[in-house]
C-alpha atoms as a PDB file:
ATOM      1  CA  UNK A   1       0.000   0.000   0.000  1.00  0.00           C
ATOM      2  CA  UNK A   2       1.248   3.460  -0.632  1.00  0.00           C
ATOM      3  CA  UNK A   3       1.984   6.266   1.455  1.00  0.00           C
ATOM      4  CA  UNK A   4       1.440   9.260   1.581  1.00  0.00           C
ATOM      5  CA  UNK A   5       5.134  10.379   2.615  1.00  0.00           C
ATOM      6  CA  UNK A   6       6.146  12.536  -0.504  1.00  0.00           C
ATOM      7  CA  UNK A   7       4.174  15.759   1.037  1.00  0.00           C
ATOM      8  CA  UNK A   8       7.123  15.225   3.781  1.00  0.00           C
ATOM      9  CA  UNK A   9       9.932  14.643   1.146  1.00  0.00           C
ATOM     10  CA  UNK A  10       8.736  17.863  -1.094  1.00  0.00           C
ATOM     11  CA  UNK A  11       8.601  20.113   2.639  1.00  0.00           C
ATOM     12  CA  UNK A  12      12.306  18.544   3.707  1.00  0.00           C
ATOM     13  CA  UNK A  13      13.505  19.357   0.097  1.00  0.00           C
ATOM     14  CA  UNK A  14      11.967  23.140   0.570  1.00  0.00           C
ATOM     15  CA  UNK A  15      13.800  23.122   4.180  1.00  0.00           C
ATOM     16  CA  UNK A  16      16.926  21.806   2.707  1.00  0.00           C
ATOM     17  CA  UNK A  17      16.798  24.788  -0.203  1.00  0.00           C
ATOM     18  CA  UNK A  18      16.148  27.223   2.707  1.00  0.00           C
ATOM     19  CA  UNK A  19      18.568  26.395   4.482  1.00  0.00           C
ATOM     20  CA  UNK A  20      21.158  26.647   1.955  1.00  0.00           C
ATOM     21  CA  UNK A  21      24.319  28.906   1.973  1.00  0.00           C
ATOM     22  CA  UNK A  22      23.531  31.149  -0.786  1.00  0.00           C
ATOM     23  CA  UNK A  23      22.840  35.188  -1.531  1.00  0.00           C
ATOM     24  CA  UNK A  24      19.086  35.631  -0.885  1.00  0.00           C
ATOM     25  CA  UNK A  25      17.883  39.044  -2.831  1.00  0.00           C
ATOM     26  CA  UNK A  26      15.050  40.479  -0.883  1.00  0.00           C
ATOM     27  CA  UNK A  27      12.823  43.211  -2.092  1.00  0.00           C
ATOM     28  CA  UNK A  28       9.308  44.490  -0.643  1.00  0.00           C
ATOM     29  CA  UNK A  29       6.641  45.870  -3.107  1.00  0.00           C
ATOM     30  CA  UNK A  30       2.936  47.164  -2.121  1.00  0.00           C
ATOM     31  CA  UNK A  31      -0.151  46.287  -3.516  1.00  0.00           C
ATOM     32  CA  UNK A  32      -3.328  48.520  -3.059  1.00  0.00           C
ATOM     33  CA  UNK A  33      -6.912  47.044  -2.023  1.00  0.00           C
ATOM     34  CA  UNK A  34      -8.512  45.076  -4.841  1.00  0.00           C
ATOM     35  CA  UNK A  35      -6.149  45.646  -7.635  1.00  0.00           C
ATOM     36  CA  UNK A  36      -3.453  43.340  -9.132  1.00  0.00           C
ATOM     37  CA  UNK A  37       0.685  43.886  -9.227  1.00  0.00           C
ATOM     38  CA  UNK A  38       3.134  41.965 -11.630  1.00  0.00           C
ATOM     39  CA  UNK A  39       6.403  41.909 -10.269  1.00  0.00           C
ATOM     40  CA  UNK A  40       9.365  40.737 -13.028  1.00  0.00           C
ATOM     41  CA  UNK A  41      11.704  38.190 -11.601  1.00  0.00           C
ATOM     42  CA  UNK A  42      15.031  37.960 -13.633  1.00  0.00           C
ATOM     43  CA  UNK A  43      16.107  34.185 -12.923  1.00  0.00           C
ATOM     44  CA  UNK A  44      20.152  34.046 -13.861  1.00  0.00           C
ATOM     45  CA  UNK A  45      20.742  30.590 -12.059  1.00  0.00           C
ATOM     46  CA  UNK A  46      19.239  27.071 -12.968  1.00  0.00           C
ATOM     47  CA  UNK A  47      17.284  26.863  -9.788  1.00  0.00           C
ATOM     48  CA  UNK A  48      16.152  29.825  -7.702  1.00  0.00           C
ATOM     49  CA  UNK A  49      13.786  29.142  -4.473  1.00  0.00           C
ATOM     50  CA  UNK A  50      11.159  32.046  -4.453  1.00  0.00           C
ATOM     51  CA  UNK A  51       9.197  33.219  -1.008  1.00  0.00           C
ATOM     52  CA  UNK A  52       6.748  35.111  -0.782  1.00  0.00           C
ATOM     53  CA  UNK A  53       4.816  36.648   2.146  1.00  0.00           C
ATOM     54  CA  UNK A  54       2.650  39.511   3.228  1.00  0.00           C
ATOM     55  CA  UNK A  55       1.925  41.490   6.180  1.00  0.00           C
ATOM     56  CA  UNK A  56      -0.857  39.464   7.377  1.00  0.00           C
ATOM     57  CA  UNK A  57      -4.149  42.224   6.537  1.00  0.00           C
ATOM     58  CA  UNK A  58      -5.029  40.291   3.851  1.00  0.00           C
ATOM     59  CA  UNK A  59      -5.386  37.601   1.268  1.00  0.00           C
ATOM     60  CA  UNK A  60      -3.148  37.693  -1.731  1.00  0.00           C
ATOM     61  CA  UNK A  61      -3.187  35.495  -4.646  1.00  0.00           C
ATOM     62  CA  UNK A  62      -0.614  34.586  -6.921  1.00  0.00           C
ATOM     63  CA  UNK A  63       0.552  33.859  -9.967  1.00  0.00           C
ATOM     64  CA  UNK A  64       3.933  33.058 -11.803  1.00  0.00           C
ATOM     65  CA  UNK A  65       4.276  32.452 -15.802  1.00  0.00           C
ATOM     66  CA  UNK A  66       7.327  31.855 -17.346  1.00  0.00           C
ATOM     67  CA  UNK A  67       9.402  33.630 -20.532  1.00  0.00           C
ATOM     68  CA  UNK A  68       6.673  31.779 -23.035  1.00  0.00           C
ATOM     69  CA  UNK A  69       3.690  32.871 -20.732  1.00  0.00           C
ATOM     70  CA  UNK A  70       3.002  29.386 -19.351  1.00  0.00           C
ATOM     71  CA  UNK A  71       2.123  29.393 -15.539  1.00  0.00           C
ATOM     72  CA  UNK A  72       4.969  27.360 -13.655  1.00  0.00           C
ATOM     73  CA  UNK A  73       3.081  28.643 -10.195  1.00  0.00           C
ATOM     74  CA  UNK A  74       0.086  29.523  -8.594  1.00  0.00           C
ATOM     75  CA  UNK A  75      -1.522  29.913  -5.135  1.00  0.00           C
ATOM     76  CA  UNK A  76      -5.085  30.838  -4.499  1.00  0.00           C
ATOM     77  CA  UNK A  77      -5.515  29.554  -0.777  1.00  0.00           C
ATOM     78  CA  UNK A  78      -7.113  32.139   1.752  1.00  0.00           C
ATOM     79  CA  UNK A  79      -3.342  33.486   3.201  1.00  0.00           C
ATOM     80  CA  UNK A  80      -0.560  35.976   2.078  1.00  0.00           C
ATOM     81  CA  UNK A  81       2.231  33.429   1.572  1.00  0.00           C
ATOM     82  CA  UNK A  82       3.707  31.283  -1.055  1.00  0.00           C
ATOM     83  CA  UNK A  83       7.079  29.366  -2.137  1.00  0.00           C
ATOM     84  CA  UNK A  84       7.934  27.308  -5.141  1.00  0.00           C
ATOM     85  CA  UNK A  85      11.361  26.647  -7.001  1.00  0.00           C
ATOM     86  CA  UNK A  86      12.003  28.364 -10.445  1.00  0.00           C
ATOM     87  CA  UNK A  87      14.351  26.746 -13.043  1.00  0.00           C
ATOM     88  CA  UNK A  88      15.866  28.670 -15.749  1.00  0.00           C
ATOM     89  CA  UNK A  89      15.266  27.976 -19.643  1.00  0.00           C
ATOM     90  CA  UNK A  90      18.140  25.707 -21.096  1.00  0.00           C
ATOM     91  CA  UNK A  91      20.202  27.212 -23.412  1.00  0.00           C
ATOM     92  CA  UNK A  92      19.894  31.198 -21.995  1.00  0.00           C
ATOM     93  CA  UNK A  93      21.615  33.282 -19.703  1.00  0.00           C
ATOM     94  CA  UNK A  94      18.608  34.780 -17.873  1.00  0.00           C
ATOM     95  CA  UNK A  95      15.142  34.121 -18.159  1.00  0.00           C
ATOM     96  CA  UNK A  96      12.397  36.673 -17.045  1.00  0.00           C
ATOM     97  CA  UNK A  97       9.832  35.379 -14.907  1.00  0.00           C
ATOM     98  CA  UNK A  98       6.046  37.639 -13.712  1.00  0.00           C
ATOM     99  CA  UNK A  99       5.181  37.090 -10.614  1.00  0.00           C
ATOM    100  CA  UNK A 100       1.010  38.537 -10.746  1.00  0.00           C
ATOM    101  CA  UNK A 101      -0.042  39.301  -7.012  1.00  0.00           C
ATOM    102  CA  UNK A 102      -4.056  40.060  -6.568  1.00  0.00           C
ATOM    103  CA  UNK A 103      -4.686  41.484  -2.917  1.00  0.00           C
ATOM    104  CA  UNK A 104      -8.120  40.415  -2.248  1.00  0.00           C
ATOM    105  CA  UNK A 105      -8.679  42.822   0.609  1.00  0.00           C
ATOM    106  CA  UNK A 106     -10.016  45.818   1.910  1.00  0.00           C
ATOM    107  CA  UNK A 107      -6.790  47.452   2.373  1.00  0.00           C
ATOM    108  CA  UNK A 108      -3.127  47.905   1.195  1.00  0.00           C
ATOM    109  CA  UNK A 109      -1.011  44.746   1.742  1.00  0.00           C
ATOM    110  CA  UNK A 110       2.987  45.589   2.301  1.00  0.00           C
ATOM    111  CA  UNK A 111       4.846  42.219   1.005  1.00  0.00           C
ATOM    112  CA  UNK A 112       8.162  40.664   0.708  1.00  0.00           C
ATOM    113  CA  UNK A 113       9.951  38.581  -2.376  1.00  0.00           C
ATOM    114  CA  UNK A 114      12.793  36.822  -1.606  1.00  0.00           C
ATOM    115  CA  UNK A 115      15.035  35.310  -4.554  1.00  0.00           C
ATOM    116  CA  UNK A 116      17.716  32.514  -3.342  1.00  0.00           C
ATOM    117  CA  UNK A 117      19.983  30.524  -5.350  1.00  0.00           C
ATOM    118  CA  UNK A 118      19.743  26.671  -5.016  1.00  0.00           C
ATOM    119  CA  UNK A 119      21.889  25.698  -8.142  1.00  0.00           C
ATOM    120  CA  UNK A 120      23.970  27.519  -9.923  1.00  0.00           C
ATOM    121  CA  UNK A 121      25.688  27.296 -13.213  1.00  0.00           C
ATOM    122  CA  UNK A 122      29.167  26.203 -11.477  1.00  0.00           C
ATOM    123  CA  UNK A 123      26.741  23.043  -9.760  1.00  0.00           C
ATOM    124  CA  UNK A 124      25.260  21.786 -12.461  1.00  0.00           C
ATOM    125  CA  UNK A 125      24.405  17.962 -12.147  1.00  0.00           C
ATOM    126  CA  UNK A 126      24.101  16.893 -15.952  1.00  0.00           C
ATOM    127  CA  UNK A 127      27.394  16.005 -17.941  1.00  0.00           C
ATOM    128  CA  UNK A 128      26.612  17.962 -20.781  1.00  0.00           C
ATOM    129  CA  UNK A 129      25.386  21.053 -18.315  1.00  0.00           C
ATOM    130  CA  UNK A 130      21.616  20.894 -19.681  1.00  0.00           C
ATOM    131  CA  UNK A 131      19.039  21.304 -17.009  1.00  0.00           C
ATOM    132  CA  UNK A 132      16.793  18.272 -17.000  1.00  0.00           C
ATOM    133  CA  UNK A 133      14.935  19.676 -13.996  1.00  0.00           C
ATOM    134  CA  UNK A 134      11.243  19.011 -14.673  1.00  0.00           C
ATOM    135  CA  UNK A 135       8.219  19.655 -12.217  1.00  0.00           C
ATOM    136  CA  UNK A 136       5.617  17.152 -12.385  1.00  0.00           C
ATOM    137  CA  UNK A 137       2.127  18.658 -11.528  1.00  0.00           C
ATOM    138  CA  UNK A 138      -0.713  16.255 -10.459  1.00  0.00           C
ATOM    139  CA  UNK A 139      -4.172  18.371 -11.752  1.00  0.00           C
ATOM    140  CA  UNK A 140      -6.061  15.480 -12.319  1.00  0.00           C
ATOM    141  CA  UNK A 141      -8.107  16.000  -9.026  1.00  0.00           C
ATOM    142  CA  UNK A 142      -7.552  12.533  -7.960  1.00  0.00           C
ATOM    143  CA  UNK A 143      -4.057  11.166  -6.807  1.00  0.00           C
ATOM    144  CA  UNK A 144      -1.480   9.625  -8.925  1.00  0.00           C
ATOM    145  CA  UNK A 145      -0.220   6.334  -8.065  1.00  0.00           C
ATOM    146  CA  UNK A 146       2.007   4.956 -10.745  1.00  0.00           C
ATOM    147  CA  UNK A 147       4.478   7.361 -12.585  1.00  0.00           C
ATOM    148  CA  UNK A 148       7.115   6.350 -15.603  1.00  0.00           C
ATOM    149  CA  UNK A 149       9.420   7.806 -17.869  1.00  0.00           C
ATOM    150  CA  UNK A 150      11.515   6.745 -20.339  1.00  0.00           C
ATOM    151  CA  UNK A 151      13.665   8.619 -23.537  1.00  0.00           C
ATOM    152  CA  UNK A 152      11.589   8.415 -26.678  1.00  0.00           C
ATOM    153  CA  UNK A 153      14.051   5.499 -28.008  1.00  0.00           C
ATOM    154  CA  UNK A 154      13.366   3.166 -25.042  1.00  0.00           C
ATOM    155  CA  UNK A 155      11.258   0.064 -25.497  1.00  0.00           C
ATOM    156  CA  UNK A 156       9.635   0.115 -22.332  1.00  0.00           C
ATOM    157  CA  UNK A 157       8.489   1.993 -19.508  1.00  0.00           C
ATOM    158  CA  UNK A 158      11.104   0.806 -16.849  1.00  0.00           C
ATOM    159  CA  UNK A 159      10.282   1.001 -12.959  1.00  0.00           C
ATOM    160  CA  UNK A 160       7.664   3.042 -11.154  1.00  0.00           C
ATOM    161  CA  UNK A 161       9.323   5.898 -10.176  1.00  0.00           C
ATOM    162  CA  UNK A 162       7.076   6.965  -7.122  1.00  0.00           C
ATOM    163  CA  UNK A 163       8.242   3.976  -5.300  1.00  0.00           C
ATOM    164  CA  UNK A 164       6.285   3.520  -2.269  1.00  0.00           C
ATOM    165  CA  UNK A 165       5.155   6.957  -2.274  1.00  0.00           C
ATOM    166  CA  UNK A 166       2.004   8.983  -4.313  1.00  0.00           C
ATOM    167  CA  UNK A 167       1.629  12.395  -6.156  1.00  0.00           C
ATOM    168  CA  UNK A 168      -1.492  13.614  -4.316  1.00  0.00           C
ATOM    169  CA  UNK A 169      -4.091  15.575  -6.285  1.00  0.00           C
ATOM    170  CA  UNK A 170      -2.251  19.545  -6.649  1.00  0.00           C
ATOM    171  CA  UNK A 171       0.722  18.213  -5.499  1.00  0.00           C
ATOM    172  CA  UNK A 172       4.142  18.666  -7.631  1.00  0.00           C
ATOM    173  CA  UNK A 173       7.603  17.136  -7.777  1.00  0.00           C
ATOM    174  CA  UNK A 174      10.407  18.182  -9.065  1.00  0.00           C
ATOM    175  CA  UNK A 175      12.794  15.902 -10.244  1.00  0.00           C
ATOM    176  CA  UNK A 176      16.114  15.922 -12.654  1.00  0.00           C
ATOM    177  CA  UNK A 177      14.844  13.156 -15.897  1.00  0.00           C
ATOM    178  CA  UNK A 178      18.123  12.157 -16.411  1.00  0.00           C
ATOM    179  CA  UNK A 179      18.911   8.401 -17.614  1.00  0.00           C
ATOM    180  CA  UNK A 180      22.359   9.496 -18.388  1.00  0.00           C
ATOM    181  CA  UNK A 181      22.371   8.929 -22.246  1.00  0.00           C
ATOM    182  CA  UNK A 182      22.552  12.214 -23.143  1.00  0.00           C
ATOM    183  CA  UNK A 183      19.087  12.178 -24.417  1.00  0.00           C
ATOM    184  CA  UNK A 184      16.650  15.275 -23.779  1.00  0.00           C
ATOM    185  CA  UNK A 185      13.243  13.579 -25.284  1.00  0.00           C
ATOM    186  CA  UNK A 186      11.193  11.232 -22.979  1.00  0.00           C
ATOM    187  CA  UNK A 187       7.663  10.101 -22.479  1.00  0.00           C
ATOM    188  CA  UNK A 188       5.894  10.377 -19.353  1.00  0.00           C
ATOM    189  CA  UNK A 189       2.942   7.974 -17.769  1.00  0.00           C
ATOM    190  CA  UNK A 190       0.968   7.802 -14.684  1.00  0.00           C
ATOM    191  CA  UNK A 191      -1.587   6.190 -13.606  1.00  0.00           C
ATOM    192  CA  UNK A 192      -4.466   7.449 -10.994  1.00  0.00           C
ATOM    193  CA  UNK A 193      -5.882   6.167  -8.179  1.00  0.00           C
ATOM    194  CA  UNK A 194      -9.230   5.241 -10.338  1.00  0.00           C
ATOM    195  CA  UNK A 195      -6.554   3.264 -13.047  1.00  0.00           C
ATOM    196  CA  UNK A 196      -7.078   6.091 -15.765  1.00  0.00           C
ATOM    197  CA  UNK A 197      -3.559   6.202 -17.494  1.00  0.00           C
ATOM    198  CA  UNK A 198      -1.951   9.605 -19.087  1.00  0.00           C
ATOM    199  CA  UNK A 199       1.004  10.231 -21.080  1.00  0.00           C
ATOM    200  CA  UNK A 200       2.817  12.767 -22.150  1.00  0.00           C
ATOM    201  CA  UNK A 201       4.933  11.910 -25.175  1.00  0.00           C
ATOM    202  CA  UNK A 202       8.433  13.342 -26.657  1.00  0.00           C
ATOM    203  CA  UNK A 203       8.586  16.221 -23.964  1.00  0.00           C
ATOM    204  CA  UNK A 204      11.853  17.757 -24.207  1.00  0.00           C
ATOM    205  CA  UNK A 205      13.517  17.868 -20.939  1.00  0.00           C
ATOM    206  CA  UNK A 206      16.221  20.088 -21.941  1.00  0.00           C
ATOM    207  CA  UNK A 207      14.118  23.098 -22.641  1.00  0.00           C
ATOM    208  CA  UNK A 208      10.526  22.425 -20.791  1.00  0.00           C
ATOM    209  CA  UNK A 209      10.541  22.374 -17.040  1.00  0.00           C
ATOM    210  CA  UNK A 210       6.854  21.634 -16.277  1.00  0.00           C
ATOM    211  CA  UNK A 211       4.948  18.689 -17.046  1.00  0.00           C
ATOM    212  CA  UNK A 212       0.747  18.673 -16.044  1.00  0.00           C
ATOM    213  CA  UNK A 213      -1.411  15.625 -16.191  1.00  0.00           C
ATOM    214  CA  UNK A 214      -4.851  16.283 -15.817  1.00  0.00           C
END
C-alpha cells in the first residue's frame, strides 16, 4: 500500500533549499486594495527558491508564468504566503519570470519577495550542463499512483518511479529526468488512483521544465 510520505519529502527538500548557503535578494513591493501587481523576476541561475509573504491584513493570490507565458506557479488559498522553485530555460543566460499578485482585501497589503539561489551554473548535475529539472504537476483531481518515464528510443516503460510513495491531487515534484544517455526527449505515464492512465509523449527535458497531467 502506498503512502502518503512525498508531502514530507517535497517540505524537507523546501527546508533543505532554505537552508542553503547562498545570496538571498530580498525586495518588498505594495499592492493597493482590490487591484493586481506583476512583479518581473530575472532568474540568472538554474534553480532559484522564491518566497513570498505579506503582512498578514489580507489575502493575496498569486501567480507566476514563465518567458513563453506558461504558468509554472500559482496559489489561491485564503493566506498571504507562497514558495515554489524556479528553473531557468536551457540554453539562456537569464530568463524573465512575472510574478502577478491580486490582494483580495479591503486594504493595502505591504509584502516581501525573496530570490535565493539553489543551483547555480558552477553546480550543475548533468554532464553535458543541460538542465533536466522538470516539475511534475498532479491536476487530475484525484491522486497519482504509478508514474514512468523513459527517452523516446526506449522500449519500455522501466520502474515506477514513485516507489512507495504517491503524487497527491495539486501536489508537484520536481525531479532531474536524467537516464544518463545524453538524451533530452522522454515520455511520461501515470496512472491514478481510479486506473485512468496519461502520457505525455516526446517532452523535451532540456528546454521544458513543467509537465501537467490532468
Amino acid at each position: 500500500m502506498k503512502q502518503l510520505s512525498i508531502a514530507a519529502a517535497i517540505l524537507a527538500g523546501i527546508g533543505a533549499a532554505i537552508s542553503t548557503p547562498a545570496a538571498a535578494q530580498t525586495d518588498s513591493y505594495r499592492v493597493e486594495a482590490h487591484s493586481e501587481q506583476t512583479i518581473n523576476l530575472n532568474i540568472c541561475n538554474p534553480e532559484v527558491f522564491i518566497s513570498v509573504t505579506g503582512d498578514g491584513d489580507t489575502d493575496l493570490d498569486f501567480t507566476i508564468r514563465n518567458s513563453n507565458g506558461e504558468i509554472v506557479h500559482s496559489d489561491y488559498d485564503l493566506t498571504d504566503i507562497t514558495f515554489t522553485t524556479l528553473y531557468r530555460r536551457s540554453g539562456v543566460q537569464c530568463e524573465n519570470f512575472q510574478l502577478v499578485v491580486n490582494n483580495l482585501g479591503e486594504v493595502w497589503n505591504r509584502y516581501e519577495v525573496v530570490m535565493e539561489t539553489v543551483r547555480s551554473d558552477a553546480r550543475s548535475g548533468s554532464k553535458d550542463d543541460w538542465n533536466r529539472e522538470v516539475s511534475l504537476v498532479n491536476n487530475t483531481k484525484e491522486t497519482i499512483f504509478y508514474l514512468y518515464w523513459s527517452n523516446t528510443g526506449s522500449g519500455s516503460w522501466g520502474e515506477d518511479r514513485l516507489g512507495s510513495n504517491v503524487l497527491s491531487e495539486g501536489q508537484q515534484w520536481n525531479v532531474t529526468v536524467d537516464d544518463g544517455s545524453g538524451a533530452c526527449r522522454f515520455d511520461f505515464r501515470a496512472v491514478t488512483a481510479s486506473g485512468r492512465e496519461i502520457e505525455r509523449r516526446d517532452v523535451n527535458v532540456c528546454g521544458v521544465f513543467t509537465v501537467t497531467f490532468d
